[in-house]
Protein backbone atom coordinates (compact mmCIF):
# COMPACT_ATOMS: atom_id res chain seq x y z
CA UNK A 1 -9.39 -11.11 5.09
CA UNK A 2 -7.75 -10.12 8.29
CA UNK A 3 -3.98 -10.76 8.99
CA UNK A 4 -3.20 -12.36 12.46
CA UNK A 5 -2.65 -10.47 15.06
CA UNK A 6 -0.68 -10.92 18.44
CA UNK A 7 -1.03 -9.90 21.75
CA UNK A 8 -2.35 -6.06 22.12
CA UNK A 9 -1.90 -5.77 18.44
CA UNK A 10 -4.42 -4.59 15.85
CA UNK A 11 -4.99 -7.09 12.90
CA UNK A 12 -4.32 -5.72 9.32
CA UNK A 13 -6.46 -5.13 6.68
CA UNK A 14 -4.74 -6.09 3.45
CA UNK A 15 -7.09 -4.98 1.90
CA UNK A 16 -7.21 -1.12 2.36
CA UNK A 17 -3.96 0.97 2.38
CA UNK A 18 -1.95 1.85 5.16
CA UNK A 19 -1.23 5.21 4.13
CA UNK A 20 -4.48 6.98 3.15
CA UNK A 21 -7.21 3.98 4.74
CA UNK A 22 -9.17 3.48 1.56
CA UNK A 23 -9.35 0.21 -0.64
CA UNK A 24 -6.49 -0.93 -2.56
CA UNK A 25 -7.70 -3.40 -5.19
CA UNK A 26 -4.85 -5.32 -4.37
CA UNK A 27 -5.91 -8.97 -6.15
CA UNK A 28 -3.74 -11.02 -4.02
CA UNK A 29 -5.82 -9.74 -0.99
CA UNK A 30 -8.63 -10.76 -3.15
CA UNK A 31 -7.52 -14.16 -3.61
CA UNK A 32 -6.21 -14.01 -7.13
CA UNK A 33 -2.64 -15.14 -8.71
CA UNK A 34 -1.55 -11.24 -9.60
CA UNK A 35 -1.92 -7.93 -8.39
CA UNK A 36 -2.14 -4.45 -10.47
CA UNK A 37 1.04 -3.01 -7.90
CA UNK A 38 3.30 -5.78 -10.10
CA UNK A 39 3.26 -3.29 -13.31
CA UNK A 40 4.25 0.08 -11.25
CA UNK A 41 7.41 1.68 -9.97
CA UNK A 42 6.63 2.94 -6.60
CA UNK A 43 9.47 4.81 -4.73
CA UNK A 44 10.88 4.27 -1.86
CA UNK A 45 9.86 6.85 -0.37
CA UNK A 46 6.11 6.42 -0.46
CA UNK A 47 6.71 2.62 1.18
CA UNK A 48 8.98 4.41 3.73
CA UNK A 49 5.78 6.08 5.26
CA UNK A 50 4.17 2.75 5.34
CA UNK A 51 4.19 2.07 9.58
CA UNK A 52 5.97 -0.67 10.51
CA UNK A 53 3.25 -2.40 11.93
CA UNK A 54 1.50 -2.83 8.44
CA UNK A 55 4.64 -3.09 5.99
CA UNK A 56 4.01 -5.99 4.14
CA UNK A 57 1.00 -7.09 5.04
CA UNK A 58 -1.12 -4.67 3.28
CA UNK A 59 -0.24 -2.81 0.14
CA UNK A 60 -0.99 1.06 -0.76
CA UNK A 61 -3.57 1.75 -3.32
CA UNK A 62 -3.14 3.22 -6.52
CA UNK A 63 -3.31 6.60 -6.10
CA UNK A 64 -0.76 6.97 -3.24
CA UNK A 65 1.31 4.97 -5.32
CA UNK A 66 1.06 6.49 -8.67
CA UNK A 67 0.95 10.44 -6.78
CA UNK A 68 -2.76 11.27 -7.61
CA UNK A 69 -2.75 13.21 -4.96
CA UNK A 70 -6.00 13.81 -2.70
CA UNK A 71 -5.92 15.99 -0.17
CA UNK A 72 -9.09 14.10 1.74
CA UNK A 73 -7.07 10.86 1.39
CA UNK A 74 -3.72 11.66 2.41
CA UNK A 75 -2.52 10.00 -0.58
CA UNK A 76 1.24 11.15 -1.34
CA UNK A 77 2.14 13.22 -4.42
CA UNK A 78 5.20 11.28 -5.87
CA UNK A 79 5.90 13.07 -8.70
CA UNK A 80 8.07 15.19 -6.84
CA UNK A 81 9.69 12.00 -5.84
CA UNK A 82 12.19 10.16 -7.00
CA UNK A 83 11.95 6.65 -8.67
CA UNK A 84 12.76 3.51 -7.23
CA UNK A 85 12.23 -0.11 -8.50
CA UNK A 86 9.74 -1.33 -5.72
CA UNK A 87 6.76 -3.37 -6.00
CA UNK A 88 4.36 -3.57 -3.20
CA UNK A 89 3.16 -7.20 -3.52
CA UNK A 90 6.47 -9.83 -3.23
C-alpha cells in the first residue's frame, strides 16, 4: 500500500522504514486495528531523523526503534539516547 503522492514527489511506502529501508511490521500498514510501535517508547530523537517527506506516513521498524543496532541497516543505537514518550503510529 502506497501513500499518494503529488507532483514530482515519490510515494511512501508505509510499509518499510524510513530510516534503515527494511520492513516494519507495522499492522496498521497491514490493514489491522493495532500496531506493535503502540507498546514502545521511542525517543525523540530517533523520529527526528525520520525525513520530512516520510514523517508520518510510514513508521520505523523495530530495531531502529528499540536500538538493535545493525550496522548494514543503518538502524540507530538508542540506548545511548534518551527516552521520550513517542509512539510512531497516532
Amino acid at each position: 500500500m502506497l501513500t499518494g503522492a503529488g507532483d514530482g514527489e515519490k510515494a511512501v511506502d508505509p510499509s518499510i522504514c524510513p530510516l534503515c529501508g527494511r520492513p516494519n511490521d507495522c499492522g496498521m500498514a497491514a490493514g489491522k486495528s493495532d500496531c506493535w510501535c503502540r507498546y514502545v517508547t521511542i525517543p525523540h530523537e530517533v523520529l527526528d531523523r525520520i525525513p520530512p517527506e516520510k514523517s508520518g506516513k510510514a513508521c520505523v521498524c523495530r530495531a531502529c526503534a528499540t536500538g538493535v543496532s545493525d550496522s548494514e541497516s543503518g538502524c540507530v543505537d538508542v540506548d545511548s539516547l534518551s527516552k521520550a514518550d513517542e509512539r510512531c503510529c497516532r
